[in-house]
N, C-alpha and C. Protein backbone atom coordinates (compact mmCIF):
# COMPACT_ATOMS: atom_id res chain seq x y z
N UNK A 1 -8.23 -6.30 -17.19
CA UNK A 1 -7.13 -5.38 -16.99
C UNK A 1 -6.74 -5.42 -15.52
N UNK A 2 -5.41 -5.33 -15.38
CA UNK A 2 -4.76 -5.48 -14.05
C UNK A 2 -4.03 -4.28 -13.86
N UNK A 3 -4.09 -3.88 -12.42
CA UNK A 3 -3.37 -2.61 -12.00
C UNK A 3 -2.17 -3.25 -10.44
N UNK A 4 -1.18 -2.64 -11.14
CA UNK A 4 -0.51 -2.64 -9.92
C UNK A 4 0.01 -1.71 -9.64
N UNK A 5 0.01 -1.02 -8.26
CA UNK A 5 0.10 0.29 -7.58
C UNK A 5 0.80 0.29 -6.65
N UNK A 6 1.62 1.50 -6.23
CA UNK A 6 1.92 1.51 -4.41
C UNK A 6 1.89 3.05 -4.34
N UNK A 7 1.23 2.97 -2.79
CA UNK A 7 1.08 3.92 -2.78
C UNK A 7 1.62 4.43 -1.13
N UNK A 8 2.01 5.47 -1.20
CA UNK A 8 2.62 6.21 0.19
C UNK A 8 1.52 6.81 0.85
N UNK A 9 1.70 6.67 2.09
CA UNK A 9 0.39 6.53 3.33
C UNK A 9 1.19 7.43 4.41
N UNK A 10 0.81 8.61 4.62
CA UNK A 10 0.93 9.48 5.86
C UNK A 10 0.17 9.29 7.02
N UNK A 11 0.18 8.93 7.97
CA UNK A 11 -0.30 8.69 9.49
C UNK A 11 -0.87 10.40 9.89
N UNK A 12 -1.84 10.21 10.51
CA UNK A 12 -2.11 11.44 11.42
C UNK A 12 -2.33 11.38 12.90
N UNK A 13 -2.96 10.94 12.90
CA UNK A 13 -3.00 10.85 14.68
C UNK A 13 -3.51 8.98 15.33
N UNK A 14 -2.98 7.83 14.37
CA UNK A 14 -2.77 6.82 14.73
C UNK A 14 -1.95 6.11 15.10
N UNK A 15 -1.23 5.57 15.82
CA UNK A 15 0.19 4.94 15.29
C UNK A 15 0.41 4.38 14.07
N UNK A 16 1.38 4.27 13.37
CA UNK A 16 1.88 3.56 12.21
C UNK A 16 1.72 2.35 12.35
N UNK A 17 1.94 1.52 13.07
CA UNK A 17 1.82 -0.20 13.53
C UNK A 17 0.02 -0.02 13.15
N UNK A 18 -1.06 0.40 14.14
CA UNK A 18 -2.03 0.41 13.76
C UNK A 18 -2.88 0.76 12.03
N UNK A 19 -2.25 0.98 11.84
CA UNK A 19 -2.51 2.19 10.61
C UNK A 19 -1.84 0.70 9.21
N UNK A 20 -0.70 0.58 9.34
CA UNK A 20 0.13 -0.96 9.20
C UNK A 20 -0.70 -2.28 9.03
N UNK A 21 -1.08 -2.00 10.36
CA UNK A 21 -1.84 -3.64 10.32
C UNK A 21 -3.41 -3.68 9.65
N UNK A 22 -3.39 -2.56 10.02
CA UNK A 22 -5.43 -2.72 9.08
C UNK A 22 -4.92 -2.39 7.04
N UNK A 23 -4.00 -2.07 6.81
CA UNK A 23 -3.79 -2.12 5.57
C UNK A 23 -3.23 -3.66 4.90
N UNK A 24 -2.24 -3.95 6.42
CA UNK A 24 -1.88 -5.53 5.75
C UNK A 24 -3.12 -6.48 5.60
N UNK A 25 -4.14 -6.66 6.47
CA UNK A 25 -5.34 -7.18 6.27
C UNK A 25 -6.08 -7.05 5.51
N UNK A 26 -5.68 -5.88 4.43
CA UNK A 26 -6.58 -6.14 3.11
C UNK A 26 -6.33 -7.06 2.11
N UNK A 27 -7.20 -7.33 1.00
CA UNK A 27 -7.01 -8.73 0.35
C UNK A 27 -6.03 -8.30 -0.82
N UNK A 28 -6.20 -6.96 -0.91
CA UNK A 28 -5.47 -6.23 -2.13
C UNK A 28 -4.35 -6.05 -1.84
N UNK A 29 -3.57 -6.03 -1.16
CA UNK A 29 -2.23 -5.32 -0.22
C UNK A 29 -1.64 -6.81 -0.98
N UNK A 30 -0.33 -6.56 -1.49
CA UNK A 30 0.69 -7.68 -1.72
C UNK A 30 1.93 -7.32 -0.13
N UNK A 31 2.59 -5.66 -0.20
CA UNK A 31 3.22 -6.10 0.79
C UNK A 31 2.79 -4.36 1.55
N UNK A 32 3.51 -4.46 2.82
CA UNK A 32 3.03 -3.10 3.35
C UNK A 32 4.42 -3.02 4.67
N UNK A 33 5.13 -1.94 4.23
CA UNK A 33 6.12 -2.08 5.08
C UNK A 33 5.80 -0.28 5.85
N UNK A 34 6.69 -0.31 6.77
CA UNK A 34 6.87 0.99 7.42
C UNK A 34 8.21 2.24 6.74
N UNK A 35 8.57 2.99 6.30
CA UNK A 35 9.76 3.62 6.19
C UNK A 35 9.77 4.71 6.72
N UNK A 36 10.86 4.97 6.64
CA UNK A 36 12.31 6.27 7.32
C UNK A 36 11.03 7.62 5.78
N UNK A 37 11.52 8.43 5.71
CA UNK A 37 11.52 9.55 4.50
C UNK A 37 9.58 10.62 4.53
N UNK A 38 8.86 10.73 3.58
CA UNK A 38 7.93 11.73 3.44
C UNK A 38 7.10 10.78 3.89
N UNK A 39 6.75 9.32 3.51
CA UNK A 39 5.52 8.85 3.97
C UNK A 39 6.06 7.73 5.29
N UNK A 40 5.05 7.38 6.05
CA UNK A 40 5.10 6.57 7.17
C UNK A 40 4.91 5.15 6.79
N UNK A 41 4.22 4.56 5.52
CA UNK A 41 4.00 3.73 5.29
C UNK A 41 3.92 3.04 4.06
N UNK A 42 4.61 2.57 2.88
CA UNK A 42 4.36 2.08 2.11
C UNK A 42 3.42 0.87 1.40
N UNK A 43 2.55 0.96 0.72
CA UNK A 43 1.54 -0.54 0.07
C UNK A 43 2.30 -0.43 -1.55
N UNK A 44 2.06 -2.23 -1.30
CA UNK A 44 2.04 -2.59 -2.95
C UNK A 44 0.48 -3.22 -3.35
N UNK A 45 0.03 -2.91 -4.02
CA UNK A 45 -1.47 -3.98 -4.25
C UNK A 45 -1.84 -3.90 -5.72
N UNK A 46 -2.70 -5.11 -5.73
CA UNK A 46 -3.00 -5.29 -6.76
C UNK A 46 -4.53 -5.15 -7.33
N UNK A 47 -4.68 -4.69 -7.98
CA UNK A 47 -6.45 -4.26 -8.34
C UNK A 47 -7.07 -4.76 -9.96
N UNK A 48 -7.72 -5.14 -9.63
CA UNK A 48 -8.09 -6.34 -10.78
C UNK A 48 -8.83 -5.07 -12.14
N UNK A 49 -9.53 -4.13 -11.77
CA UNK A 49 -9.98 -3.32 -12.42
C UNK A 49 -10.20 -2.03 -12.50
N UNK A 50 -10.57 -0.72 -13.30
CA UNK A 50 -10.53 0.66 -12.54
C UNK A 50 -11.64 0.67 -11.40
N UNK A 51 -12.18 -0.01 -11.36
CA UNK A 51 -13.57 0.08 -10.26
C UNK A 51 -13.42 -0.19 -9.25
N UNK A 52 -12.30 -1.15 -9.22
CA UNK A 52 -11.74 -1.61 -7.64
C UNK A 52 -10.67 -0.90 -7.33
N UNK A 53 -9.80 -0.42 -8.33
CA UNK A 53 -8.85 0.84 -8.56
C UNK A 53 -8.96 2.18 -8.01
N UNK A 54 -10.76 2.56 -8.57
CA UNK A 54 -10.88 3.89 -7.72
C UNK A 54 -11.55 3.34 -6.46
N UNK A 55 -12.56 2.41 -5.94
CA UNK A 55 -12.58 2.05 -4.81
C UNK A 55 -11.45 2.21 -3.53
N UNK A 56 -10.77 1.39 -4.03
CA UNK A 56 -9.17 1.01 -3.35
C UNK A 56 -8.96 2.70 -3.05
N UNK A 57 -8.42 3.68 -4.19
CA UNK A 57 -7.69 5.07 -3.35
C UNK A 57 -9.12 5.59 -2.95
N UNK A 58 -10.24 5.46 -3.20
CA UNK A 58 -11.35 6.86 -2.62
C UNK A 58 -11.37 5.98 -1.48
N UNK A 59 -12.09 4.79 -1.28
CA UNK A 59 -12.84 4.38 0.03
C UNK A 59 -12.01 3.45 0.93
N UNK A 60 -11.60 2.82 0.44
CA UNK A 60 -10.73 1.33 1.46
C UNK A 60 -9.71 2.56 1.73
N UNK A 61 -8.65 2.77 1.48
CA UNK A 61 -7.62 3.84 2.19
C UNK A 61 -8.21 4.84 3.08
N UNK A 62 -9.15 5.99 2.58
CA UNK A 62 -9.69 7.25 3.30
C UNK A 62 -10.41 6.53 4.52
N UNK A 63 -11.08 5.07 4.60
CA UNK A 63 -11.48 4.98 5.86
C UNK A 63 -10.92 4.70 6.40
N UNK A 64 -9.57 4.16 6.77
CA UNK A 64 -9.11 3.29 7.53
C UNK A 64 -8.77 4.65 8.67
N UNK A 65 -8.73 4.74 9.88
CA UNK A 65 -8.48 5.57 11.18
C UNK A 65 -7.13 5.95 11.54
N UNK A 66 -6.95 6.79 10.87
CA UNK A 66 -5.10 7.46 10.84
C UNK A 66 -4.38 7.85 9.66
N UNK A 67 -5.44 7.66 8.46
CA UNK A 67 -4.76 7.82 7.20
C UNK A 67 -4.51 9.24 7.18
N UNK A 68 -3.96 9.88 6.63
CA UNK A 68 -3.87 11.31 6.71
C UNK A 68 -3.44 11.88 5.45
N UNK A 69 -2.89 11.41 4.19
CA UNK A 69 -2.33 11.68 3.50
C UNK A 69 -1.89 10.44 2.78
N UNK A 70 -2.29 10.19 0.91
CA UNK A 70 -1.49 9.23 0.71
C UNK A 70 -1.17 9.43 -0.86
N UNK A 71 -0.47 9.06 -1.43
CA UNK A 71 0.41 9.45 -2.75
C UNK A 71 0.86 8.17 -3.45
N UNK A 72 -0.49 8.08 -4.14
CA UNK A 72 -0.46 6.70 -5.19
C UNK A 72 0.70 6.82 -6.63
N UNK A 73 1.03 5.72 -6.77
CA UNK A 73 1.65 5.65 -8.18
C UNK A 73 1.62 4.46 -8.86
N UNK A 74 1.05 4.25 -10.04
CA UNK A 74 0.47 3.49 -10.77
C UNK A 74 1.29 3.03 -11.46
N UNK A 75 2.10 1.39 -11.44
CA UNK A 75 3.18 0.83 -11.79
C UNK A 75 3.08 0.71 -13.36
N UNK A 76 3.86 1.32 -14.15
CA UNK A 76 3.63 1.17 -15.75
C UNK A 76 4.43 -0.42 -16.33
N UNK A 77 5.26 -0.15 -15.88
CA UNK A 77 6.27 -1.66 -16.69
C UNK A 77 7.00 -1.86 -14.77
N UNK A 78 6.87 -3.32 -14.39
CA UNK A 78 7.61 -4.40 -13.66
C UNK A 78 8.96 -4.66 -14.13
N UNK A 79 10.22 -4.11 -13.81
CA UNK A 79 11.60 -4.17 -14.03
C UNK A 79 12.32 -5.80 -13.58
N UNK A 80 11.87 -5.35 -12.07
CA UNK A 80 12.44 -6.78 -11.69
C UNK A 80 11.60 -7.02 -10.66
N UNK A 81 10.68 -8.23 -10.18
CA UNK A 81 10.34 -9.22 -9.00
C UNK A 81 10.58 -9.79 -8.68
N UNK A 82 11.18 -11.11 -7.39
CA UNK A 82 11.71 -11.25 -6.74
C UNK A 82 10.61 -11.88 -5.39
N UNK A 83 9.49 -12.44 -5.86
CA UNK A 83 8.59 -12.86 -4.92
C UNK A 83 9.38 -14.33 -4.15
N UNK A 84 9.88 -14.84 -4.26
CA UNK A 84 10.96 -15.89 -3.92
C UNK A 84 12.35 -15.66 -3.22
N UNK A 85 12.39 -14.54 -2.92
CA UNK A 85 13.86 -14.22 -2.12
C UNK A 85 13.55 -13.04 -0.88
N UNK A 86 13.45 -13.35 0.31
CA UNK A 86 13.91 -12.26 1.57
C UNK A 86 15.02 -12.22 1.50
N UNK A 87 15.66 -10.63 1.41
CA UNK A 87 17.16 -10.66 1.54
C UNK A 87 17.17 -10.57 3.08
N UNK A 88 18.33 -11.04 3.57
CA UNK A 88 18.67 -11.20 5.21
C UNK A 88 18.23 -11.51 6.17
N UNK A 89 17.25 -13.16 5.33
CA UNK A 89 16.23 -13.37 6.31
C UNK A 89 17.31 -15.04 6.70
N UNK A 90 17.62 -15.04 8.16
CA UNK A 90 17.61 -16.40 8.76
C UNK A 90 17.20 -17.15 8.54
């Protein structure tokens, strides 16, 4: 069983770039951008099972140094992907 998730990541007293880069370095992270709105940071990842599933939100997120808040949502049906196209990339 496969899980795919993203989940919104609130910063507390790290910078976002920092906070950013130790999430892109995980093996699970597909993409991890910054946004404008409630959270500071968006992940997409992928988790092979519930064990690495609850791993992933209890321990790999809560340790990382700045997390402060984060608000998972557990992808039911894939509409459209698009792993082959940057829009407005040079």
């Amino acid at each position: 069983m496969d899980f795919l998730i993203t989940v919104g990541i609130r910063t507390h007293w790290a910078t976002v770039g920092e906070v950013a880069d130790a999430l892109a370095a995980l093996p699970e992270t597909l993409m991890v951008e910054t946004v404008a709105g409630r959270c500071d940071i968006e992940v997409v990842a992928a988790l092979q099972d519930q064990t690495q599933l609850n791993n992933f939100l209890t321990k790999t997120i809560p340790s990382i140094a700045g997390v402060f808040e984060q608000s998972p949502g557990l992808c039911l049906e894939v509409i459209k992907f698009e792993s082959n196209r940057v829009p407005f990339a040079s």
